[in-house]
Protein backbone atom coordinates (compact mmCIF):
# COMPACT_ATOMS: atom_id res chain seq x y z
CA UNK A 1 16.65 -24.17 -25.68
CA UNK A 2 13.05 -23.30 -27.53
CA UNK A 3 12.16 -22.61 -23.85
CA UNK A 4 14.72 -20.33 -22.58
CA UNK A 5 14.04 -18.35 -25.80
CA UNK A 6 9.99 -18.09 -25.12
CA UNK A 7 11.32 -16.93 -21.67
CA UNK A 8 13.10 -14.25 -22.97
CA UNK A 9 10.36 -13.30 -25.90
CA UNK A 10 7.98 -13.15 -22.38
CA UNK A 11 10.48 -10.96 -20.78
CA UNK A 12 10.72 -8.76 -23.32
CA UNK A 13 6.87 -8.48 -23.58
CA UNK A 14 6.49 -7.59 -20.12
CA UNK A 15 9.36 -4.74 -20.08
CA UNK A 16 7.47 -3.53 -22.92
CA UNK A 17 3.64 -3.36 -21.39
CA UNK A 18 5.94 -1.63 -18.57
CA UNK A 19 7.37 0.75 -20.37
CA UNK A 20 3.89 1.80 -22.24
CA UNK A 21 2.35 1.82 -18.26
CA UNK A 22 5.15 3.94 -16.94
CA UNK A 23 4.92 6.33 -19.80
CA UNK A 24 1.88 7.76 -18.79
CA UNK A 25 2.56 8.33 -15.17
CA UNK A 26 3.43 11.56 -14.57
CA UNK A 27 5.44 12.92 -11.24
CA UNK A 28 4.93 16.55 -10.56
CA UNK A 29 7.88 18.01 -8.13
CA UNK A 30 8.01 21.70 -6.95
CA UNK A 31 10.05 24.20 -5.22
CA UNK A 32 10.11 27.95 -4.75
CA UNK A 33 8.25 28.48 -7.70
CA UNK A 34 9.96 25.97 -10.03
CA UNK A 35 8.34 22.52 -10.83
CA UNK A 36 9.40 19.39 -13.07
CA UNK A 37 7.56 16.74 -14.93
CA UNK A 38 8.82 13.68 -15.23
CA UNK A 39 6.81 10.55 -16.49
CA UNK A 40 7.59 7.27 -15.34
CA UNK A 41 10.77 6.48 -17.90
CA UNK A 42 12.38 9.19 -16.06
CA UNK A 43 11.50 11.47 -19.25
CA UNK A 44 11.50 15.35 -18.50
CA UNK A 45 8.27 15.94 -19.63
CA UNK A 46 8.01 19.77 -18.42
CA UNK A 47 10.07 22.54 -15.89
CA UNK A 48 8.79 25.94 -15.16
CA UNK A 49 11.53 28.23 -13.29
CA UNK A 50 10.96 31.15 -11.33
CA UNK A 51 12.96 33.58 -13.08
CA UNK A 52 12.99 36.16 -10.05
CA UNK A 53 15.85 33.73 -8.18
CA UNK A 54 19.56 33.98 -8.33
CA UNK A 55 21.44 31.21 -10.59
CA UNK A 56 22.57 30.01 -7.68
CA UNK A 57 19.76 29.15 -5.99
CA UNK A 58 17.79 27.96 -9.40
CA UNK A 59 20.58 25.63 -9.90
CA UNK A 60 20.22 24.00 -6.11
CA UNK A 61 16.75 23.65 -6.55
CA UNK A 62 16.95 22.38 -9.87
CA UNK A 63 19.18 19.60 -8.53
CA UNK A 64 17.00 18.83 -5.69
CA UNK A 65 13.76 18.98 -8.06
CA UNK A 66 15.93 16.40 -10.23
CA UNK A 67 16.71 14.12 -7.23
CA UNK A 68 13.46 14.13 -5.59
CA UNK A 69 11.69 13.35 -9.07
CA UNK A 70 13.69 10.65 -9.87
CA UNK A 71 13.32 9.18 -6.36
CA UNK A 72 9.76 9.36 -6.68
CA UNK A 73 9.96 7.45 -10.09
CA UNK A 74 11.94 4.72 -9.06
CA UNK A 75 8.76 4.30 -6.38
CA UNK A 76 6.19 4.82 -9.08
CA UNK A 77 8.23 1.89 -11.25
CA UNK A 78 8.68 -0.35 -8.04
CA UNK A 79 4.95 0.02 -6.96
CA UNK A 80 3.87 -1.29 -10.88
CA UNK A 81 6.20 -3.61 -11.24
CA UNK A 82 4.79 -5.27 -8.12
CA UNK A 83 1.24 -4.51 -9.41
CA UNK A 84 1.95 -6.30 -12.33
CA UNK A 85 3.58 -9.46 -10.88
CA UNK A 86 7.14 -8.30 -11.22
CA UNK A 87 9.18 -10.63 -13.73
CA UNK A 88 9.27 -14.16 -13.32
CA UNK A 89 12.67 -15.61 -14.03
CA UNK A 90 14.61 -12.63 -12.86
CA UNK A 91 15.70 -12.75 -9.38
């Protein structure tokens, strides 16, 4: 039992040093003159729009921005995670 919980304490631990890792990647996506920042816990860290496009479009590119950030930081987070041995025990 003492050993499942160390397992867990470890687990823990490691989600942790990932979290603090991912935090300071930063994924830059842009489009017709808007861009989004998102850091690696899928935190918006910044958008800029172009104010000189319809809503319409804004709100299509904003989606796609969104999409295509969060795609890119589920890479980022895969690419670590395998840098950093993954976590034992899950699987």
């Amino acid at each position: 039992m003492f050993n499942k919980l160390k397992q867990v304490k470890d687990l823990r631990s490691q989600a942790k040093t990932m979290q603090n890792a991912l935090a300071d990647e930063i994924i830059t996506v842009e489009k017709n003159g808007i861009s989004l920042e998102m850091n690696g816990n899928m935190e918006i860290k910044k958008i800029s729009i172009n104010s000189d496009l319809s809503k319409e479009k804004m709100e299509n590119i904003l989606k796609d921005l969104f999409n295509g950030a969060i795609k890119k930081t589920q890479r980022v987070m895969a690419k670590k995670m395998q840098e950093m041995g993954g976590f034992p025990g899950l699987g």
